[in-house]
PDB file of N, CA and C in Angstrom:
ATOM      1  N   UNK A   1      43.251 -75.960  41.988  1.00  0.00           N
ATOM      2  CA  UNK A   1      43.696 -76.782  43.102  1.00  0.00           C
ATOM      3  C   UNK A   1      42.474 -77.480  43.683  1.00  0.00           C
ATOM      4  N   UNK A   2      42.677 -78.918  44.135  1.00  0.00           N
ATOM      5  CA  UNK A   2      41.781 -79.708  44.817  1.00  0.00           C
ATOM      6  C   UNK A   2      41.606 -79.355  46.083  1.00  0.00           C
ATOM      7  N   UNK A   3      41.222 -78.729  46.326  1.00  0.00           N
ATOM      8  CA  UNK A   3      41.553 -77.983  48.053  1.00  0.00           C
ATOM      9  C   UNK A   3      41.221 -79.593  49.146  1.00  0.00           C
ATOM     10  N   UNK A   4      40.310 -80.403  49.046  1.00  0.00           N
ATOM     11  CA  UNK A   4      39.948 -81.461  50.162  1.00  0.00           C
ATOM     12  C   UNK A   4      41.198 -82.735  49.796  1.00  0.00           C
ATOM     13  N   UNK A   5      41.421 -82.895  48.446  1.00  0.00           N
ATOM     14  CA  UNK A   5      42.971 -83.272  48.551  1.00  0.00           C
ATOM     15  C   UNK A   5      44.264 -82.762  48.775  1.00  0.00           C
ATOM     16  N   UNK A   6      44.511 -81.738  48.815  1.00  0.00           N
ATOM     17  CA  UNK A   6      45.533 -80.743  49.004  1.00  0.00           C
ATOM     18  C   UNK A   6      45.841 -80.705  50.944  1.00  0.00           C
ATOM     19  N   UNK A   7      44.249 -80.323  51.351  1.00  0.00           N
ATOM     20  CA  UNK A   7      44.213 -80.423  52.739  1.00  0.00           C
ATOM     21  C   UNK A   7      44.438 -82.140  53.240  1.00  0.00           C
ATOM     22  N   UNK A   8      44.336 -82.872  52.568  1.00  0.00           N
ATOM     23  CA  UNK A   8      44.483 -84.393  52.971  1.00  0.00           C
ATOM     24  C   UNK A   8      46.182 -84.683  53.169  1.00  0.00           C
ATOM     25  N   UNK A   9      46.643 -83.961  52.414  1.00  0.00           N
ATOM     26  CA  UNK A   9      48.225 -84.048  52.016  1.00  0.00           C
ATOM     27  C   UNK A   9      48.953 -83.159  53.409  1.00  0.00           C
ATOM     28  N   UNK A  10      48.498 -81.750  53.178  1.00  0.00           N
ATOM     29  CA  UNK A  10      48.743 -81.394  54.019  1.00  0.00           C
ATOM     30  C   UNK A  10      48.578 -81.823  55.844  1.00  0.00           C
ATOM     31  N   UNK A  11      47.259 -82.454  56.021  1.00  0.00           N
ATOM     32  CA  UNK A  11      47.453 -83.310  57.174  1.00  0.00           C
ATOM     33  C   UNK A  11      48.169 -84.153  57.690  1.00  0.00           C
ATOM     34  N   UNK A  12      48.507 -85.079  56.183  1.00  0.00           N
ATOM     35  CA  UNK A  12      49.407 -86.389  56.822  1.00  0.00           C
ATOM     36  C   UNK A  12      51.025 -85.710  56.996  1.00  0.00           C
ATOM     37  N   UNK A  13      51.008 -84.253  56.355  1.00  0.00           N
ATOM     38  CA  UNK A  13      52.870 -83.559  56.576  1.00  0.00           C
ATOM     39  C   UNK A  13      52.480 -83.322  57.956  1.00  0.00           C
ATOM     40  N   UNK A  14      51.498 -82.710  58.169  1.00  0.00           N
ATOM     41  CA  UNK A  14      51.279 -82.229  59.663  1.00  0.00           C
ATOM     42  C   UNK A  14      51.389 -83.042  60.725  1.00  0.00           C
ATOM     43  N   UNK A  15      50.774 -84.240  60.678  1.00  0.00           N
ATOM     44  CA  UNK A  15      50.773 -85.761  61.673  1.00  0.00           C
ATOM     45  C   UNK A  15      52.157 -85.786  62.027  1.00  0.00           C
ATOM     46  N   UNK A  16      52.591 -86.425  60.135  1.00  0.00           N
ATOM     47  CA  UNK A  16      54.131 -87.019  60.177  1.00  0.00           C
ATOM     48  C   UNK A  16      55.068 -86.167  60.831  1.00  0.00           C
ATOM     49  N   UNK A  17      55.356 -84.455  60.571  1.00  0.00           N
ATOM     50  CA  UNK A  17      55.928 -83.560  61.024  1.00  0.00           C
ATOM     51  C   UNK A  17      56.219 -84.053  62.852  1.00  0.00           C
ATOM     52  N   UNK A  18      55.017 -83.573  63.206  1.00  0.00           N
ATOM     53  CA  UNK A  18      54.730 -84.012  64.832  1.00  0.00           C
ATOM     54  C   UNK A  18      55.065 -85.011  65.487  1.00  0.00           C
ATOM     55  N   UNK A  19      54.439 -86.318  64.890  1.00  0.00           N
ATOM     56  CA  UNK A  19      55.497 -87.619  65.023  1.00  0.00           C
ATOM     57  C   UNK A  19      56.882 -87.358  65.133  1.00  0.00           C
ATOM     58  N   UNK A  20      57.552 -86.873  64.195  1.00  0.00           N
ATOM     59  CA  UNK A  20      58.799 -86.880  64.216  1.00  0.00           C
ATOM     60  C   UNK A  20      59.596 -85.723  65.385  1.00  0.00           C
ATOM     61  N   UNK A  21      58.769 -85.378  65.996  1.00  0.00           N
ATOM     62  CA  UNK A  21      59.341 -84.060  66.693  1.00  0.00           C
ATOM     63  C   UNK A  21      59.567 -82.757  65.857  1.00  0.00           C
ATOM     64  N   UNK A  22      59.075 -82.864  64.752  1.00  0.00           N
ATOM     65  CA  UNK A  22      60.050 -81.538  64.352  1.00  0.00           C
ATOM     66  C   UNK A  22      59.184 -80.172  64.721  1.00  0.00           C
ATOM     67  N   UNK A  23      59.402 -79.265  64.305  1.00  0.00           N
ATOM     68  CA  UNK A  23      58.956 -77.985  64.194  1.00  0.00           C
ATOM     69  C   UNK A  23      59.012 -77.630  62.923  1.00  0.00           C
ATOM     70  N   UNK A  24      57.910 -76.657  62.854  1.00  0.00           N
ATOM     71  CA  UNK A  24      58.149 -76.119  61.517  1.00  0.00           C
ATOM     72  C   UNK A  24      58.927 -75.603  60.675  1.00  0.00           C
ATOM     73  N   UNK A  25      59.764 -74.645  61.762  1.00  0.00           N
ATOM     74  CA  UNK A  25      61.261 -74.562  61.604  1.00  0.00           C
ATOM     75  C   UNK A  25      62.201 -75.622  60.787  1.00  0.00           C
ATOM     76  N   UNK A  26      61.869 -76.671  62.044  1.00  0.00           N
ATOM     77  CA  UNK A  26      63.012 -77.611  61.950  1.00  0.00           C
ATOM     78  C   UNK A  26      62.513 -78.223  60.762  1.00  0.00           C
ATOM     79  N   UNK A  27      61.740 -78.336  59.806  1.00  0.00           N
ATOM     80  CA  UNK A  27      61.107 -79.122  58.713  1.00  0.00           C
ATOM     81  C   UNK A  27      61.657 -77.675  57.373  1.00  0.00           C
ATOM     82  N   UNK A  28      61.448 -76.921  57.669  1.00  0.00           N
ATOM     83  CA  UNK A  28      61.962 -75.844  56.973  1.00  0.00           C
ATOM     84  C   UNK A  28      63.173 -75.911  56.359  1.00  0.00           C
ATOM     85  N   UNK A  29      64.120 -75.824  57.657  1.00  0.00           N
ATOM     86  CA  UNK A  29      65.540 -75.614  57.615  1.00  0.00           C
ATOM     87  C   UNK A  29      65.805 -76.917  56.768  1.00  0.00           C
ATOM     88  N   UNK A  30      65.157 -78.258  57.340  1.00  0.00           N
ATOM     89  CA  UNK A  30      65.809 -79.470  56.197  1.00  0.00           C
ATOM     90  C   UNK A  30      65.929 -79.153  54.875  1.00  0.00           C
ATOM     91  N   UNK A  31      64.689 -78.648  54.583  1.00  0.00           N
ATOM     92  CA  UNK A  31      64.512 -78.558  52.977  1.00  0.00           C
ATOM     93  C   UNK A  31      64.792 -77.035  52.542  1.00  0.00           C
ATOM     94  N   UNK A  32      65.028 -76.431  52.947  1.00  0.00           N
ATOM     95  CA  UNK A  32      65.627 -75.147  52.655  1.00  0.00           C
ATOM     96  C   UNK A  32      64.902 -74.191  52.063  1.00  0.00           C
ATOM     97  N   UNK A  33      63.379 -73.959  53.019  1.00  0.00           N
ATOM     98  CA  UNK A  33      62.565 -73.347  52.537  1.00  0.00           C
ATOM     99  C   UNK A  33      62.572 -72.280  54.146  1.00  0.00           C
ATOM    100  N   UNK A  34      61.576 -71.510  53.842  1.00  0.00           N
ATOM    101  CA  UNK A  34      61.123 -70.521  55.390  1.00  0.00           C
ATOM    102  C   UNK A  34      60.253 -71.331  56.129  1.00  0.00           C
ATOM    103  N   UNK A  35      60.351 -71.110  57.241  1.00  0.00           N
ATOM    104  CA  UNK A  35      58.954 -71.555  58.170  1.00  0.00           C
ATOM    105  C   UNK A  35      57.666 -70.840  57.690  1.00  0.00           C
ATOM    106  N   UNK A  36      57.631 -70.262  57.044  1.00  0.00           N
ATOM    107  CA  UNK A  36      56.212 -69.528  56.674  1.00  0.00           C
ATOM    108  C   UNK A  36      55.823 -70.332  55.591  1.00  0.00           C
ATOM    109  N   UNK A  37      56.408 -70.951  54.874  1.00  0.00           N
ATOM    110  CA  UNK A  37      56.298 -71.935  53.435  1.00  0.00           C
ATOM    111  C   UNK A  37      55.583 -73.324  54.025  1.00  0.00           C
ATOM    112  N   UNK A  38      55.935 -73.727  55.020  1.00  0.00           N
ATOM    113  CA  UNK A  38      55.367 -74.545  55.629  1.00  0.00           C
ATOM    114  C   UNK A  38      54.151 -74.502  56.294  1.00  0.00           C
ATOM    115  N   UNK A  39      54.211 -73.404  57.151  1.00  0.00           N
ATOM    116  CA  UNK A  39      53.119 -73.220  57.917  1.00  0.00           C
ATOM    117  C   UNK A  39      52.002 -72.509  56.332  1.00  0.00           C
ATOM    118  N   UNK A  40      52.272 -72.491  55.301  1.00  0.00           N
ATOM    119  CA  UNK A  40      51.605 -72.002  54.153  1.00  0.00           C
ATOM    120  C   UNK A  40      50.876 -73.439  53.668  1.00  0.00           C
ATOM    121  N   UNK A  41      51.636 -74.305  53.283  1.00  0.00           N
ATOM    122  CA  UNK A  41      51.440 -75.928  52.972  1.00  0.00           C
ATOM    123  C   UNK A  41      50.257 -76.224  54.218  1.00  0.00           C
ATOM    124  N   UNK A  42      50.575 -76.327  55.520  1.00  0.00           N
ATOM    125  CA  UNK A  42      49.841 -77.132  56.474  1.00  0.00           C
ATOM    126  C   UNK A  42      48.645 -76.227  56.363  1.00  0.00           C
ATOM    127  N   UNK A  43      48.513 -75.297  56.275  1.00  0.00           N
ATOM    128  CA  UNK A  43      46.965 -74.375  56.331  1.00  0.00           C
ATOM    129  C   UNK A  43      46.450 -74.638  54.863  1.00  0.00           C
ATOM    130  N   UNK A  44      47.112 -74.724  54.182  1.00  0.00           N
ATOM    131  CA  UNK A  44      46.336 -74.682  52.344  1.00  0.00           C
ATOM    132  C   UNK A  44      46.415 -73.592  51.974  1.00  0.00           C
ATOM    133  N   UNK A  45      47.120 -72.489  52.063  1.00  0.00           N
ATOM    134  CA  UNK A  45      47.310 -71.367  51.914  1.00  0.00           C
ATOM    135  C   UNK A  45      48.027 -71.734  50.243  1.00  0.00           C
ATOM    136  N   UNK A  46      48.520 -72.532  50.310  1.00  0.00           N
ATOM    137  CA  UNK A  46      49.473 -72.593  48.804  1.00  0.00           C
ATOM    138  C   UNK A  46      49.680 -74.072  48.435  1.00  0.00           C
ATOM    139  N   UNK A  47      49.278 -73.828  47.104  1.00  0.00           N
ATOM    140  CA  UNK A  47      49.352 -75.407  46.887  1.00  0.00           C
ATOM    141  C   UNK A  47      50.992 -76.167  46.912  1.00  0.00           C
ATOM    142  N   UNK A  48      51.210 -76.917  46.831  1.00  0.00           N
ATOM    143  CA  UNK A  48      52.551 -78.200  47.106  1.00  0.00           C
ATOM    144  C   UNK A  48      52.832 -78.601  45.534  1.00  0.00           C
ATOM    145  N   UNK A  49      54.006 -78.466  45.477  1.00  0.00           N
ATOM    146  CA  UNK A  49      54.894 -79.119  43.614  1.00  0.00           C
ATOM    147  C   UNK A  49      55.120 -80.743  44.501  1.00  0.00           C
ATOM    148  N   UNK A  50      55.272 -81.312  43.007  1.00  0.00           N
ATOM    149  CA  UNK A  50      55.290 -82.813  43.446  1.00  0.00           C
ATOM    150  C   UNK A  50      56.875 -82.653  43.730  1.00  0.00           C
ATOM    151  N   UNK A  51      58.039 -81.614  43.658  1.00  0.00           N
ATOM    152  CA  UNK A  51      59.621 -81.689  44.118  1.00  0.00           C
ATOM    153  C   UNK A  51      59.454 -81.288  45.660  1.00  0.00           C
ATOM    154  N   UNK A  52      58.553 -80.266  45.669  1.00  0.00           N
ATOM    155  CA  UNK A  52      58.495 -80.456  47.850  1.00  0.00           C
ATOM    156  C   UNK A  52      58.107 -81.064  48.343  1.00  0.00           C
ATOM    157  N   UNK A  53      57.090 -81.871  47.545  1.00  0.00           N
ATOM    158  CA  UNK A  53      56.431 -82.873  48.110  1.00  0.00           C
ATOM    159  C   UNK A  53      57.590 -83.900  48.385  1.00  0.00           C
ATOM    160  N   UNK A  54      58.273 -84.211  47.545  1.00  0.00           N
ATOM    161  CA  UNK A  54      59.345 -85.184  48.036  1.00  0.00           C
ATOM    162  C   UNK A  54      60.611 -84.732  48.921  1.00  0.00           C
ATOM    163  N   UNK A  55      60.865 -83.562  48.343  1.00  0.00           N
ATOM    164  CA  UNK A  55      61.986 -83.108  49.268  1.00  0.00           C
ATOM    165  C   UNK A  55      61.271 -83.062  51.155  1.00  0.00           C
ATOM    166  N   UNK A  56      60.288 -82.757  51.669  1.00  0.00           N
ATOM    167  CA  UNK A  56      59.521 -83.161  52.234  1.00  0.00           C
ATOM    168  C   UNK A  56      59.040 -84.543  53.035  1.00  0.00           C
ATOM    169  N   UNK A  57      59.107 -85.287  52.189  1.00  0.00           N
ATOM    170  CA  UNK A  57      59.147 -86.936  52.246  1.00  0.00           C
ATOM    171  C   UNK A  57      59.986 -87.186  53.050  1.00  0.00           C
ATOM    172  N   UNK A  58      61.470 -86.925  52.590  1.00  0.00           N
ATOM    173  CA  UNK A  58      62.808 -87.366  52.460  1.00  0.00           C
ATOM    174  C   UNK A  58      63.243 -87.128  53.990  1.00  0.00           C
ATOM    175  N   UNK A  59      62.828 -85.505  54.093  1.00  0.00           N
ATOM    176  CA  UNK A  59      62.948 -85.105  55.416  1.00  0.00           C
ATOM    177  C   UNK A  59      62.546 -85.216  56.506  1.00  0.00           C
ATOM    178  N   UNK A  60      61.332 -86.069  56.577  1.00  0.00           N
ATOM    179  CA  UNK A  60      60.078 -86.918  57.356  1.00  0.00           C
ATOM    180  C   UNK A  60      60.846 -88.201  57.406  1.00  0.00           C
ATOM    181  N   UNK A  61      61.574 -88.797  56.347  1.00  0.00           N
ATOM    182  CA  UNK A  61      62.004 -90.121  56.008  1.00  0.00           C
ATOM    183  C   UNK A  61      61.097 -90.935  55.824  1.00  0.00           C
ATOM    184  N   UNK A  62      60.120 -90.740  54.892  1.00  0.00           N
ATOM    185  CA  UNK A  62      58.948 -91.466  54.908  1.00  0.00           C
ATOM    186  C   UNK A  62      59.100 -91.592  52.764  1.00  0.00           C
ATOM    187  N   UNK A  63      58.576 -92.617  52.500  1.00  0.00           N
ATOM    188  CA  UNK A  63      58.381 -91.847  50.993  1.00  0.00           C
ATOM    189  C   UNK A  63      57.257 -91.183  50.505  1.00  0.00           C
ATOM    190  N   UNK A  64      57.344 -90.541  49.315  1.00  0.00           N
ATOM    191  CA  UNK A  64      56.502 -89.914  49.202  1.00  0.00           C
ATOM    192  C   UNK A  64      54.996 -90.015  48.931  1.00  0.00           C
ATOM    193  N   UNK A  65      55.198 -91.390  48.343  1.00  0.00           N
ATOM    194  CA  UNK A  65      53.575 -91.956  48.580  1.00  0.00           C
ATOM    195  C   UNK A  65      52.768 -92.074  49.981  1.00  0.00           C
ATOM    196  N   UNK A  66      53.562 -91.808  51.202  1.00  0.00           N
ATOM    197  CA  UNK A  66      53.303 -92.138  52.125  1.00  0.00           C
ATOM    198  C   UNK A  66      52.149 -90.796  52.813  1.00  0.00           C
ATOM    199  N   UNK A  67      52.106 -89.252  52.160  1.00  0.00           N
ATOM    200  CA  UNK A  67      51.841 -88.037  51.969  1.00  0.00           C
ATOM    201  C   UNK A  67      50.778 -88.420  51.400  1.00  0.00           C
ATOM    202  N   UNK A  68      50.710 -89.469  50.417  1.00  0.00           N
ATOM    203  CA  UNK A  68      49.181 -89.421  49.445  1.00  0.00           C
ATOM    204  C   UNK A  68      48.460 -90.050  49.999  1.00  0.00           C
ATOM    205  N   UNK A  69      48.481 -90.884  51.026  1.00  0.00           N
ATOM    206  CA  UNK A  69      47.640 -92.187  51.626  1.00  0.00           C
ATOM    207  C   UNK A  69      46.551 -91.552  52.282  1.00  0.00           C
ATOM    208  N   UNK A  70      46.005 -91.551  51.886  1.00  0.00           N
ATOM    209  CA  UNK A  70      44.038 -91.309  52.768  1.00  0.00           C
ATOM    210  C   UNK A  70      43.286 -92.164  53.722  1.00  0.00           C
ATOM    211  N   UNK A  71      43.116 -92.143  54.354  1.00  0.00           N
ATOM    212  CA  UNK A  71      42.035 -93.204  55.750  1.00  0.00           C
ATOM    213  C   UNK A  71      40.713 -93.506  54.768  1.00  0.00           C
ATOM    214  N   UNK A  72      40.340 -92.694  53.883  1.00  0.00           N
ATOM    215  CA  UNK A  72      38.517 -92.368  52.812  1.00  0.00           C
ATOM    216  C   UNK A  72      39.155 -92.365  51.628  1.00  0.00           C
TER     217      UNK A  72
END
């Protein structure tokens, strides 16, 4: 795992998440994972499949390229 890309990914779920109001919960429950799966993703605790990555997306309403975009 790329950990400084992985953590890049994981930031922009984290931003977007917040933006949107949700909770971790509430980002959970969309995609039908635990809140611990998430809060696993946003720390880097576990790396991300490119299918949560989108299921993810979807639930942000953003697409999924939108997760890969870097500021650097």
């Amino acid at each position: 795992m790329d950990k400084i890309f992985v953590e890049k990914i994981a930031k922009n779920i984290k931003r977007l998440r917040e933006q949107r109001g949700l909770t971790q919960l509430g980002l959970a429950l969309e995609i039908g994972v635990t809140p611990g799966a998430i809060a696993n993703i946003e720390t880097v605790r576990s790396d991300i499949t490119a299918t949560r990555l989108n299921s993810i997306a979807k639930a942000l309403k953003v697409e999924a390229y939108e997760l890969l975009k870097f500021d650097d």
